[in-house]
PDB file of N, CA and C in Angstrom:
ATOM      1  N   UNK A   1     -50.153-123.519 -51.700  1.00  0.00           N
ATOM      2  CA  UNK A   1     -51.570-123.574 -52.015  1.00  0.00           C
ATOM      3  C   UNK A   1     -52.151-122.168 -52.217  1.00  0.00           C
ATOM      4  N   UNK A   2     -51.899-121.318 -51.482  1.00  0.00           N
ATOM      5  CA  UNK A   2     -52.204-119.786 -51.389  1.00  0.00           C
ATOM      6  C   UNK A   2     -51.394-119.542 -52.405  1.00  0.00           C
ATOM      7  N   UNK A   3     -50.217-119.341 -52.807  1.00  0.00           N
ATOM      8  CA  UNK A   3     -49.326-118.864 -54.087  1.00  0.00           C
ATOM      9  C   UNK A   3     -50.488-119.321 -54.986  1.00  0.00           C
ATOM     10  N   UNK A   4     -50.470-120.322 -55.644  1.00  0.00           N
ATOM     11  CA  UNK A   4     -50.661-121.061 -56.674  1.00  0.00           C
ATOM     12  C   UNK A   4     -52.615-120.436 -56.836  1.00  0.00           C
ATOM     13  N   UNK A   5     -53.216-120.425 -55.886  1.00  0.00           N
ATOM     14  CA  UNK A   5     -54.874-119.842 -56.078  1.00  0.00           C
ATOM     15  C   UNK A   5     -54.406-118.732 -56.434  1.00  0.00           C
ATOM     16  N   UNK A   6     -53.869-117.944 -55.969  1.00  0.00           N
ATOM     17  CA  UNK A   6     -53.548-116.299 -56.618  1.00  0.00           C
ATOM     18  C   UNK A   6     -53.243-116.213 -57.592  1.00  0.00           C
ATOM     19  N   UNK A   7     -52.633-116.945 -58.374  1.00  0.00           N
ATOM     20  CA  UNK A   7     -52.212-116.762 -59.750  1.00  0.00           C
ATOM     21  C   UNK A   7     -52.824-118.144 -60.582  1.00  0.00           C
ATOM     22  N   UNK A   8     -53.822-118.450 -60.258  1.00  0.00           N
ATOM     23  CA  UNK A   8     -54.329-119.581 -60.749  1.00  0.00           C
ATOM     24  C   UNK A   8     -55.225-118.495 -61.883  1.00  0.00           C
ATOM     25  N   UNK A   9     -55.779-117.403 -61.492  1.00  0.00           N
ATOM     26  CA  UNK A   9     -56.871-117.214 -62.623  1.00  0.00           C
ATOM     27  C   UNK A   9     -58.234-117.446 -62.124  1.00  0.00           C
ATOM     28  N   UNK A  10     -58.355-118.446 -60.975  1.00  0.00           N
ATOM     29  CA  UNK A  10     -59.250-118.919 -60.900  1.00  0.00           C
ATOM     30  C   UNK A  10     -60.796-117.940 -59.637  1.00  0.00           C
ATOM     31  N   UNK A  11     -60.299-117.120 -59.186  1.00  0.00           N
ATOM     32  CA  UNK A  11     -60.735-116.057 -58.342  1.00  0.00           C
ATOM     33  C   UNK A  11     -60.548-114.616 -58.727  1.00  0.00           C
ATOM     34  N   UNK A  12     -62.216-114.344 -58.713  1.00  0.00           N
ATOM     35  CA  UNK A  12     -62.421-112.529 -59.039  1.00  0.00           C
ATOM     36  C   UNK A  12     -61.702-111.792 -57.545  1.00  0.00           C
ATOM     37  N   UNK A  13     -61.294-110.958 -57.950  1.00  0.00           N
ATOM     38  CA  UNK A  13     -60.744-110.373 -57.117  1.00  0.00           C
ATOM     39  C   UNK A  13     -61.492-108.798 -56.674  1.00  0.00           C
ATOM     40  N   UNK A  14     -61.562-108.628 -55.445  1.00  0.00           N
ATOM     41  CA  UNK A  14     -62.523-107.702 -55.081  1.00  0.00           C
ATOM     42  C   UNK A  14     -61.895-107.001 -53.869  1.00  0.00           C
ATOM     43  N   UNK A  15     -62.346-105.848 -53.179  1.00  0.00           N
ATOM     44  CA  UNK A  15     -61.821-104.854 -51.962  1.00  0.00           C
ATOM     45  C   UNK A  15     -62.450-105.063 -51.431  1.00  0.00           C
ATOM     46  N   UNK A  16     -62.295-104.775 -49.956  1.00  0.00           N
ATOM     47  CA  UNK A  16     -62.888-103.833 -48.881  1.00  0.00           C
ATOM     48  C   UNK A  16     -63.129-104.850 -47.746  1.00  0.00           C
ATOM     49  N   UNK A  17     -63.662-106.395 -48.365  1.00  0.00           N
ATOM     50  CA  UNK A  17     -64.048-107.752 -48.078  1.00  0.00           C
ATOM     51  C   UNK A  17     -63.558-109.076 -48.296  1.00  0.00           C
ATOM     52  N   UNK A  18     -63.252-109.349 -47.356  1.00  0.00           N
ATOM     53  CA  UNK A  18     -62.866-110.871 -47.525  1.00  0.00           C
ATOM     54  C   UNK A  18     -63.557-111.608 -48.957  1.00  0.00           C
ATOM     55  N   UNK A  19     -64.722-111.522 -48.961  1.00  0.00           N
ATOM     56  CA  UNK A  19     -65.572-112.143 -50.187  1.00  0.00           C
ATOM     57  C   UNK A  19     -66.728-111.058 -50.090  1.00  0.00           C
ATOM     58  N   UNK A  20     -67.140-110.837 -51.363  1.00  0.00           N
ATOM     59  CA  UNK A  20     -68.235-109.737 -51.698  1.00  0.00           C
ATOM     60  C   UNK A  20     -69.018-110.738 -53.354  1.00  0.00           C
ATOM     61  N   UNK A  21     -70.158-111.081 -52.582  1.00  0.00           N
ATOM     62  CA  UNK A  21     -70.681-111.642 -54.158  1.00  0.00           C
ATOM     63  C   UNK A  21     -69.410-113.176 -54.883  1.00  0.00           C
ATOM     64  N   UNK A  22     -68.675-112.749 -56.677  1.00  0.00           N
ATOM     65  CA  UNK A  22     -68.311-113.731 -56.532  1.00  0.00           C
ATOM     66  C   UNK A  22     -66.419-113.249 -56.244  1.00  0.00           C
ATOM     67  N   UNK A  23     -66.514-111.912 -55.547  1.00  0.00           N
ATOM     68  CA  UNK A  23     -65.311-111.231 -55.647  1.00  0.00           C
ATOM     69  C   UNK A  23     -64.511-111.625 -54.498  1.00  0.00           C
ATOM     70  N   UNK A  24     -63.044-111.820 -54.252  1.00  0.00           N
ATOM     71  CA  UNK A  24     -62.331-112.145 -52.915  1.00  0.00           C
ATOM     72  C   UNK A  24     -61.343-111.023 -53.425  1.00  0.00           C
ATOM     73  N   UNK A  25     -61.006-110.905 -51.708  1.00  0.00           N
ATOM     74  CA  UNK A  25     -59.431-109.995 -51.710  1.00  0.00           C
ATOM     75  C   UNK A  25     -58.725-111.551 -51.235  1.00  0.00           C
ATOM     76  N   UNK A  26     -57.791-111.411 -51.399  1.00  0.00           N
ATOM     77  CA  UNK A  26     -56.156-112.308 -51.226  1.00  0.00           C
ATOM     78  C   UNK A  26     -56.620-112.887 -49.814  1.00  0.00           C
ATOM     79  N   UNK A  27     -57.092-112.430 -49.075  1.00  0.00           N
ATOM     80  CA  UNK A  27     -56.939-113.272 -47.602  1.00  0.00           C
ATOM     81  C   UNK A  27     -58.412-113.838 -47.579  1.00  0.00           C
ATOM     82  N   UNK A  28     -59.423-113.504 -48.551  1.00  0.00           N
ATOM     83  CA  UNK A  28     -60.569-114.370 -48.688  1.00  0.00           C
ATOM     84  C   UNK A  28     -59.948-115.700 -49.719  1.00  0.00           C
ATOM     85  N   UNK A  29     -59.336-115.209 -50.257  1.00  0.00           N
ATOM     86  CA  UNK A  29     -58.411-116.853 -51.097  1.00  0.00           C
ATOM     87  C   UNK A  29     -58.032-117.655 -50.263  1.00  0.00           C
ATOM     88  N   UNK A  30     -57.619-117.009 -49.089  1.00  0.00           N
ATOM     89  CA  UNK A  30     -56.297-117.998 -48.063  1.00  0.00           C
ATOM     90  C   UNK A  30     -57.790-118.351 -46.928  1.00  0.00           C
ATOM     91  N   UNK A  31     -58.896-117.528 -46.682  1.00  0.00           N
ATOM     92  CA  UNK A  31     -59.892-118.507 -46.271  1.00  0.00           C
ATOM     93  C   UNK A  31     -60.465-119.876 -46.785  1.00  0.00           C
ATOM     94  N   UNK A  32     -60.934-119.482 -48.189  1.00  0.00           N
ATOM     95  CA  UNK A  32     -61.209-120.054 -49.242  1.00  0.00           C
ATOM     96  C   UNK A  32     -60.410-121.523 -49.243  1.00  0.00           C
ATOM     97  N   UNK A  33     -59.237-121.458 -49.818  1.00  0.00           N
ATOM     98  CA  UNK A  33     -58.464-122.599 -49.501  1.00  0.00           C
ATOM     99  C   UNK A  33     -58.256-123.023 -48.765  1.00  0.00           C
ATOM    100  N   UNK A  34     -58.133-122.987 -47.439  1.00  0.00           N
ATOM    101  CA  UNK A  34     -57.930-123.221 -46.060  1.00  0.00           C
ATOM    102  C   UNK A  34     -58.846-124.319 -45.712  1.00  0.00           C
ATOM    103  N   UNK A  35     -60.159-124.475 -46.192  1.00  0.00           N
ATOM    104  CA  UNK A  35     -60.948-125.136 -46.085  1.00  0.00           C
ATOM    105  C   UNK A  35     -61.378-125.749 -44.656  1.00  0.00           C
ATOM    106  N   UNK A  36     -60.950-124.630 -43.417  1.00  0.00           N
ATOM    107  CA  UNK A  36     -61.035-124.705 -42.618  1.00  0.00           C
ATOM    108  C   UNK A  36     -63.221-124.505 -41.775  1.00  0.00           C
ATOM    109  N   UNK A  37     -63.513-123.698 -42.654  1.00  0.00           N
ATOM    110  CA  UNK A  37     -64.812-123.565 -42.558  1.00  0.00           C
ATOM    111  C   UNK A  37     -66.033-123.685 -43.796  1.00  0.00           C
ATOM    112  N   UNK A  38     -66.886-122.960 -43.882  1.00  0.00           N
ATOM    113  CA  UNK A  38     -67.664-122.459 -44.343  1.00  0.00           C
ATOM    114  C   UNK A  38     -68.284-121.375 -44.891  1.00  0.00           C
ATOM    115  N   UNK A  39     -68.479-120.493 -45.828  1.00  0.00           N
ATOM    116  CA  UNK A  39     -68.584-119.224 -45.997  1.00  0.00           C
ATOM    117  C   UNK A  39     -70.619-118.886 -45.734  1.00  0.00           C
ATOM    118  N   UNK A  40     -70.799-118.377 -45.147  1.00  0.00           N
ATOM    119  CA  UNK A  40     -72.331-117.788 -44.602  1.00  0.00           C
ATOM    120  C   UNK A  40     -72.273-116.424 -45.218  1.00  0.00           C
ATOM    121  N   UNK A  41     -73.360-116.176 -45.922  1.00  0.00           N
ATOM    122  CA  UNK A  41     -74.039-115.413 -46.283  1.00  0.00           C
ATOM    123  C   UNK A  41     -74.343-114.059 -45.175  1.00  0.00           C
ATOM    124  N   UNK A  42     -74.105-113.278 -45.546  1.00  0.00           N
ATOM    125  CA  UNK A  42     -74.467-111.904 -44.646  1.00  0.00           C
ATOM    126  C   UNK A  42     -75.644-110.845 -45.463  1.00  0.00           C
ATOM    127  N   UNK A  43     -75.294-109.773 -44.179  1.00  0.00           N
ATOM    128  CA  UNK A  43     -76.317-108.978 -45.279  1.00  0.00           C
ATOM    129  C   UNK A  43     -75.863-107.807 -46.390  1.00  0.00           C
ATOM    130  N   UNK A  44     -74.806-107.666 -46.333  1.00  0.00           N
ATOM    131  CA  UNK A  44     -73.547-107.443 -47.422  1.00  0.00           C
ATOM    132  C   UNK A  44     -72.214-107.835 -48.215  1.00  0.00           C
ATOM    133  N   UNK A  45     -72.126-109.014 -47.406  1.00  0.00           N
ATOM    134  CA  UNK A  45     -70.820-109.732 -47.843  1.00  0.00           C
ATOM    135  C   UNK A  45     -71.331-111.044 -47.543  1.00  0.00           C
ATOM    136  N   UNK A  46     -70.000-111.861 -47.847  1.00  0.00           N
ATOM    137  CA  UNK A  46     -69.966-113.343 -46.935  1.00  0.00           C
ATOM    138  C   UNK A  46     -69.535-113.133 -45.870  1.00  0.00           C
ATOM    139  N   UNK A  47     -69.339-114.325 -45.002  1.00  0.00           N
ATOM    140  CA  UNK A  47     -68.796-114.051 -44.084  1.00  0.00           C
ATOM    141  C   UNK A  47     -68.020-115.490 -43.290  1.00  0.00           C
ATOM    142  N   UNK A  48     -66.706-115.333 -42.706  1.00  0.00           N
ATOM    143  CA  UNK A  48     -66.068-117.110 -42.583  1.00  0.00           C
ATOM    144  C   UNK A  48     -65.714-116.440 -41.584  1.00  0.00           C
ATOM    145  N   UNK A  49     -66.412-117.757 -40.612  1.00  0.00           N
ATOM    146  CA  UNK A  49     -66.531-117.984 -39.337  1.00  0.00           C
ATOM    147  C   UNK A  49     -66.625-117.070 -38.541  1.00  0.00           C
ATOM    148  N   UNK A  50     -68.112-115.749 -39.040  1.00  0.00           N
ATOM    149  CA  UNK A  50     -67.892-114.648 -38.609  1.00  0.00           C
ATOM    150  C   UNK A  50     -67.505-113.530 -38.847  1.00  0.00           C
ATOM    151  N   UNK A  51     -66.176-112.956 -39.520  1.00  0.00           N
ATOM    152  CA  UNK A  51     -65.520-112.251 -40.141  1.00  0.00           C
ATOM    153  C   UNK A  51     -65.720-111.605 -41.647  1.00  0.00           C
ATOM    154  N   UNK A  52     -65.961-111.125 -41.934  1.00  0.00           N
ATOM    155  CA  UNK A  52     -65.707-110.054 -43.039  1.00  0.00           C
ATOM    156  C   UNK A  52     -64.731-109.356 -43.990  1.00  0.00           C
ATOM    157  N   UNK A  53     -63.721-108.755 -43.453  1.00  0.00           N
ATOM    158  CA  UNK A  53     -62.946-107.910 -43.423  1.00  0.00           C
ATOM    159  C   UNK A  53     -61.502-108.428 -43.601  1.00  0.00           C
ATOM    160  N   UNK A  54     -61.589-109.290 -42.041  1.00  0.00           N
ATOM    161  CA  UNK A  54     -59.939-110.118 -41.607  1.00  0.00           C
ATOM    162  C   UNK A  54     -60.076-111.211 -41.417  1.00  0.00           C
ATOM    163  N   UNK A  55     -58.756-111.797 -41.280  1.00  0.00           N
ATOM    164  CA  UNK A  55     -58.960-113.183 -41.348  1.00  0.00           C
ATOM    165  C   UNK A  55     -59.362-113.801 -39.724  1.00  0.00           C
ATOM    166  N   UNK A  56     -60.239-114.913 -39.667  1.00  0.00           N
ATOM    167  CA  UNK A  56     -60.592-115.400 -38.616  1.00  0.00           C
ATOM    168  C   UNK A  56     -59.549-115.805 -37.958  1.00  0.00           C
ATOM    169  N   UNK A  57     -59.143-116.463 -36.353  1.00  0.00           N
ATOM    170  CA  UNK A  57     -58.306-116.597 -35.737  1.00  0.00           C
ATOM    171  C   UNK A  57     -57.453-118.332 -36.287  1.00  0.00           C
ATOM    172  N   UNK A  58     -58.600-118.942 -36.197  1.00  0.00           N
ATOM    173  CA  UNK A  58     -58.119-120.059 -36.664  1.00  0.00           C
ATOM    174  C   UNK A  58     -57.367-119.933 -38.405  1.00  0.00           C
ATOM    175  N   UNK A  59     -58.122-119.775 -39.054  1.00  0.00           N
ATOM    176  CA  UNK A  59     -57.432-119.315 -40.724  1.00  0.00           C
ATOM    177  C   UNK A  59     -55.935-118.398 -40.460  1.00  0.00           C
ATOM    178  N   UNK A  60     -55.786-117.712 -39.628  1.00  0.00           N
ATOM    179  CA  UNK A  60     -54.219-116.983 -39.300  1.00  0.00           C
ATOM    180  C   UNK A  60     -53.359-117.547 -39.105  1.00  0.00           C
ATOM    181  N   UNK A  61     -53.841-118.613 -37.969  1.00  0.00           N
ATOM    182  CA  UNK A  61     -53.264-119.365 -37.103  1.00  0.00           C
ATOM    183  C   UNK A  61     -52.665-121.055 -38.168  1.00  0.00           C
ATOM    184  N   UNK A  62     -53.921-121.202 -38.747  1.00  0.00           N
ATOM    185  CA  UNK A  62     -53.324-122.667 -40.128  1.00  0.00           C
ATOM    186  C   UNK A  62     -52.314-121.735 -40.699  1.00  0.00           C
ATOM    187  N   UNK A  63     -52.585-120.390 -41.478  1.00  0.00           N
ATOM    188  CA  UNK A  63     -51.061-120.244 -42.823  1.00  0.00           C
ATOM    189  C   UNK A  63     -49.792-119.658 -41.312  1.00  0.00           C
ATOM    190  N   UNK A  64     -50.212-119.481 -40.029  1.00  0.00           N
ATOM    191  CA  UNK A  64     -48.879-118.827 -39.484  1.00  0.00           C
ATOM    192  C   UNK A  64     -48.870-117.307 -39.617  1.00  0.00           C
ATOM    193  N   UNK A  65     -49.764-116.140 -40.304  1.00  0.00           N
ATOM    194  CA  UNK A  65     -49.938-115.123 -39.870  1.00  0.00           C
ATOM    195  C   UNK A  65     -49.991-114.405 -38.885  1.00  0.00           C
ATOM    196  N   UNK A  66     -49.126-113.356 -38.201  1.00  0.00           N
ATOM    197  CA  UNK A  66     -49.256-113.101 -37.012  1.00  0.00           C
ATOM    198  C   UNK A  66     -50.588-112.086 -36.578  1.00  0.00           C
ATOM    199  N   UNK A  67     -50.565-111.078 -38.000  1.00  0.00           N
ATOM    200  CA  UNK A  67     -51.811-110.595 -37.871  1.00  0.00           C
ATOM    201  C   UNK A  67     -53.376-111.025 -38.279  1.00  0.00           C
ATOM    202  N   UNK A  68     -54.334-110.591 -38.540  1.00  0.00           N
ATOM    203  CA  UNK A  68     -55.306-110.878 -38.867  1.00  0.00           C
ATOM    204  C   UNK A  68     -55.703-110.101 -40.510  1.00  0.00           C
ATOM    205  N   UNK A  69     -54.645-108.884 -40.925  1.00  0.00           N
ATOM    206  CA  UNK A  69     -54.675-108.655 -42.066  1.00  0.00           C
ATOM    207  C   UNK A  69     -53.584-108.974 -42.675  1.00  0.00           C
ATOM    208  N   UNK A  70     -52.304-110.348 -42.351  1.00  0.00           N
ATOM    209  CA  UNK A  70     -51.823-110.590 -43.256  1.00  0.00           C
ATOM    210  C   UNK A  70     -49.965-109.112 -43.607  1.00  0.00           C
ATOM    211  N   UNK A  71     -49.903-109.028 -42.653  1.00  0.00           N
ATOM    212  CA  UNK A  71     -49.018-107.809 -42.351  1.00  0.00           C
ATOM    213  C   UNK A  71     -47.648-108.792 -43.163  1.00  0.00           C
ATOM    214  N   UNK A  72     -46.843-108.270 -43.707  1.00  0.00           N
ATOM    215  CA  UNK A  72     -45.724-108.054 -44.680  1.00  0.00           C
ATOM    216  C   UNK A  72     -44.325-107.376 -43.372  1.00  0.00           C
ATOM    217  N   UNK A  73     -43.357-108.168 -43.213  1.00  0.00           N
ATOM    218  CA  UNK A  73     -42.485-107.647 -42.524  1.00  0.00           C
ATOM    219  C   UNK A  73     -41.325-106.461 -43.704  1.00  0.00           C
ATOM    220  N   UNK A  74     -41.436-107.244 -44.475  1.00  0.00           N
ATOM    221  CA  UNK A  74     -40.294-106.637 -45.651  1.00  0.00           C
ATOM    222  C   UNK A  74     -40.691-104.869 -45.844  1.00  0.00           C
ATOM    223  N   UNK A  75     -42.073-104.626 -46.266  1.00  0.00           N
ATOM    224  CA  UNK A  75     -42.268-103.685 -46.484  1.00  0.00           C
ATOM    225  C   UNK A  75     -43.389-102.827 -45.508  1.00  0.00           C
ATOM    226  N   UNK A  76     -43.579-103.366 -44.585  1.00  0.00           N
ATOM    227  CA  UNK A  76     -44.563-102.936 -43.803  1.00  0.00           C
ATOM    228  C   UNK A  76     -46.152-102.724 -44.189  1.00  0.00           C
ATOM    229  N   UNK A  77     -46.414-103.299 -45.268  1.00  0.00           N
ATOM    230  CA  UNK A  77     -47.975-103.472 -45.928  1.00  0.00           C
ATOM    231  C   UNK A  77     -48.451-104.678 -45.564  1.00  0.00           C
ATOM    232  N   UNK A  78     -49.446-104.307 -44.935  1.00  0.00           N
ATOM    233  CA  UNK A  78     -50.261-105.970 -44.910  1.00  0.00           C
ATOM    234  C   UNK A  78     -51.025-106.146 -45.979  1.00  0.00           C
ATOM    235  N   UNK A  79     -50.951-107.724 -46.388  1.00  0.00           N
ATOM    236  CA  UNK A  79     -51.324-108.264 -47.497  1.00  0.00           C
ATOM    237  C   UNK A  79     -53.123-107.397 -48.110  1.00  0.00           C
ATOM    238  N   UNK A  80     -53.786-107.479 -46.883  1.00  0.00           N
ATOM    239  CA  UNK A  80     -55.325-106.321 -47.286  1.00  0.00           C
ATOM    240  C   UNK A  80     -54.966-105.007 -47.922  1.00  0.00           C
ATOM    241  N   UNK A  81     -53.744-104.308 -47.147  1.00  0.00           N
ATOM    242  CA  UNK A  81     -53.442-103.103 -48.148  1.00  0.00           C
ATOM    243  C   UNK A  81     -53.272-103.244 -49.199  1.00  0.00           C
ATOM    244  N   UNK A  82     -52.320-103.945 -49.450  1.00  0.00           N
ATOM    245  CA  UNK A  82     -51.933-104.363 -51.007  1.00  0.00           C
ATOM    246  C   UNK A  82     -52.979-104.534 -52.016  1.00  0.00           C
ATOM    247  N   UNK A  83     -53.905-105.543 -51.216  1.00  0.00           N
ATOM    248  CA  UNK A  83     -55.056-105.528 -52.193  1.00  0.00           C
ATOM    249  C   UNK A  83     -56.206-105.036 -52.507  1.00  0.00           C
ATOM    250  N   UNK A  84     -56.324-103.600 -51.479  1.00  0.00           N
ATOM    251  CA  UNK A  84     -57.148-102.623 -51.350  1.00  0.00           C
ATOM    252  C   UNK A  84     -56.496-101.732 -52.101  1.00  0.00           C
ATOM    253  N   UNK A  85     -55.397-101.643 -52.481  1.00  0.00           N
ATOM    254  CA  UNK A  85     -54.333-100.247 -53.209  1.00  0.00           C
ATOM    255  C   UNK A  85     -54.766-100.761 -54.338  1.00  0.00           C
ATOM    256  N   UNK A  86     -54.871-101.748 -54.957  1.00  0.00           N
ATOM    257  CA  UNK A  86     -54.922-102.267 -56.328  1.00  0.00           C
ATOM    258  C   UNK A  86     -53.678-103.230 -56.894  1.00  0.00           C
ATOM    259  N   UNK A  87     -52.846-103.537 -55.989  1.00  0.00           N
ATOM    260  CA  UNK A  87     -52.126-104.852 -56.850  1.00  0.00           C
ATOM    261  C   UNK A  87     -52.801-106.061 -56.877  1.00  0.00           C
ATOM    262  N   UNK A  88     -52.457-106.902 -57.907  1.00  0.00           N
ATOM    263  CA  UNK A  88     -52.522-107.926 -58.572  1.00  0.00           C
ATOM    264  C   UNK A  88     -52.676-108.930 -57.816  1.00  0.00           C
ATOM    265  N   UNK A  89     -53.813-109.985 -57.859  1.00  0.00           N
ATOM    266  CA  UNK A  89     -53.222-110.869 -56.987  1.00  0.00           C
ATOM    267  C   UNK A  89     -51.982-111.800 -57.860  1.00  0.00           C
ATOM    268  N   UNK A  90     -51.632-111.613 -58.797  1.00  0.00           N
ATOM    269  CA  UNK A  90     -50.230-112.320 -59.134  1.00  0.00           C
ATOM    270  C   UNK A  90     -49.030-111.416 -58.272  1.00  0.00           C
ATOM    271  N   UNK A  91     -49.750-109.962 -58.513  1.00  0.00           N
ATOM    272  CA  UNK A  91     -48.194-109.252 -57.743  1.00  0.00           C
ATOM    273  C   UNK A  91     -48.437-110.024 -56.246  1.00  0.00           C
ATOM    274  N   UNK A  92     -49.496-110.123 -55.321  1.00  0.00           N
ATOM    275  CA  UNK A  92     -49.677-110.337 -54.119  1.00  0.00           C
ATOM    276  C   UNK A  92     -48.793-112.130 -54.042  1.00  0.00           C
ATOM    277  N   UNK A  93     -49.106-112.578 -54.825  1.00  0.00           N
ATOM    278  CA  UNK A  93     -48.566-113.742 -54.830  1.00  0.00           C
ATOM    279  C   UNK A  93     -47.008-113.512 -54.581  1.00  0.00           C
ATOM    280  N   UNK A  94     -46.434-112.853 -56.065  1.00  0.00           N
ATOM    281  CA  UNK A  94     -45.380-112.047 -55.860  1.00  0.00           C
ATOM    282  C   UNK A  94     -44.381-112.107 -54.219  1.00  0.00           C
ATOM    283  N   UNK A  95     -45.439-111.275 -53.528  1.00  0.00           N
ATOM    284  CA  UNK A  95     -45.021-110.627 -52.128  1.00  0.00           C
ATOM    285  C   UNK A  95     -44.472-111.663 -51.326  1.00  0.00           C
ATOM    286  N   UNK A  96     -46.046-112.698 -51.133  1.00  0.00           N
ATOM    287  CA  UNK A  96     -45.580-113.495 -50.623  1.00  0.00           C
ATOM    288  C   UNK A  96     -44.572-114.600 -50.609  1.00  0.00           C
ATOM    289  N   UNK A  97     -44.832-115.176 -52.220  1.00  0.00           N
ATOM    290  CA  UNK A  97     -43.279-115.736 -51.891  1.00  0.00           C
ATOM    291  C   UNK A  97     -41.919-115.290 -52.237  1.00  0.00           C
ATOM    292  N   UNK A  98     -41.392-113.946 -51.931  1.00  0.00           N
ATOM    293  CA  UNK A  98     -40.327-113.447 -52.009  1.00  0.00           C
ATOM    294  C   UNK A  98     -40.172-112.966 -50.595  1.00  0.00           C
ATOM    295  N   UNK A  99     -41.320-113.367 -49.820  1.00  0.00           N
ATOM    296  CA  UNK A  99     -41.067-113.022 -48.017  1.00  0.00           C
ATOM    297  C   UNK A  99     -40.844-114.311 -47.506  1.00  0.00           C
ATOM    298  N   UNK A 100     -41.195-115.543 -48.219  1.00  0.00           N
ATOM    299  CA  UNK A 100     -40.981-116.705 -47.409  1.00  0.00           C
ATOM    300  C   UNK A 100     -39.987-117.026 -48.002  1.00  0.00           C
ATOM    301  N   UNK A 101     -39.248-116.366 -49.330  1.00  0.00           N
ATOM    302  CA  UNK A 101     -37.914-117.119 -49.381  1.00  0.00           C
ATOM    303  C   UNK A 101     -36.530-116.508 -49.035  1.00  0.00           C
ATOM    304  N   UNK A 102     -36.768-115.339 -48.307  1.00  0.00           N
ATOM    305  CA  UNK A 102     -35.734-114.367 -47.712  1.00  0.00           C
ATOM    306  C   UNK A 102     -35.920-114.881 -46.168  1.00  0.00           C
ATOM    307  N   UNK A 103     -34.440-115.113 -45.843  1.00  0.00           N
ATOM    308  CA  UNK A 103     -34.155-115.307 -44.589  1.00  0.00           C
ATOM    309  C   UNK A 103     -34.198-114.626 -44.022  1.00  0.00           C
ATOM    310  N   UNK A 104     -33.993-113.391 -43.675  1.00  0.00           N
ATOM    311  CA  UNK A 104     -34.215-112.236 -43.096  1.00  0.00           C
ATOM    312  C   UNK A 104     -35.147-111.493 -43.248  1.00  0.00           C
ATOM    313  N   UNK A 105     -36.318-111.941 -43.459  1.00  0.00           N
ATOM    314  CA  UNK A 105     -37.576-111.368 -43.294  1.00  0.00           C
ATOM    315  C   UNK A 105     -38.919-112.731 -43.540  1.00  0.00           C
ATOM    316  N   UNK A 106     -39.671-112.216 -42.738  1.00  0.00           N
ATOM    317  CA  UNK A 106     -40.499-113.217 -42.627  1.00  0.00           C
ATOM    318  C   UNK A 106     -42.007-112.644 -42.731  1.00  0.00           C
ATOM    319  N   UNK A 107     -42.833-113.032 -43.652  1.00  0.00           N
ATOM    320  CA  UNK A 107     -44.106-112.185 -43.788  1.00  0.00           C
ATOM    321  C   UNK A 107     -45.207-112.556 -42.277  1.00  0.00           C
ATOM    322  N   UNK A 108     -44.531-113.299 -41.973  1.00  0.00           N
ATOM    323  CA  UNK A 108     -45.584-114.249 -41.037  1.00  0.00           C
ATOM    324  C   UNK A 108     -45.488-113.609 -39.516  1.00  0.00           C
ATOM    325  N   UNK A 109     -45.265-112.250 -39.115  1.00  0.00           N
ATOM    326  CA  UNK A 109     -44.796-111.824 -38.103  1.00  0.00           C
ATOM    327  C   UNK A 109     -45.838-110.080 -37.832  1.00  0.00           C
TER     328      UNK A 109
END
């Protein structure tokens, strides 16, 4: 579900914030879809279930993230770096599923 929104086309992609206006970074997608909450309005961003920045406890906890930014065992980047550096969310897509299909590494840690 997270693969497939990232490379759907269907989400502006944005830094710094989970959601900014109609912009998401990669782990505001995996809120987004998660459909675990609600997104509230702040006084600079959105904000799900509180949060801004990282992902809420529960949203970590549904995809299996160990961190709250989405940390990458393979290469040591968490998924927010990646998309604060400027890759793609197709490359981010990329990441992720070439970490969930290697046995010896697991993004989820």
């Amino acid at each position: 579900m997270l693969i497939e929104a990232l490379r759907s086309g269907e989400y502006e992609q944005t830094n710094g914030w989970l959601r900014q206006g109609d912009g998401y970074c990669c782990l505001g997608v995996a809120c987004d879809k998660s459909g675990l909450s609600e997104w509230k309005i702040g006084p600079r961003n959105y904000r799900y279930e509180g949060m801004s920045t990282q992902l809420p406890k529960t949203v970590q906890e549904w995809y299996g993230f160990a961190t709250p930014s989405g940390r990458c065992m393979a290469n040591f980047l968490s998924l927010t770096s990646l998309n604060d550096s400027g890759a793609s969310f197709k490359q981010i897509a990329d990441v992720i599923e070439r970490e969930l299909k290697d046995p010896k590494t697991t993004m989820f840690v």
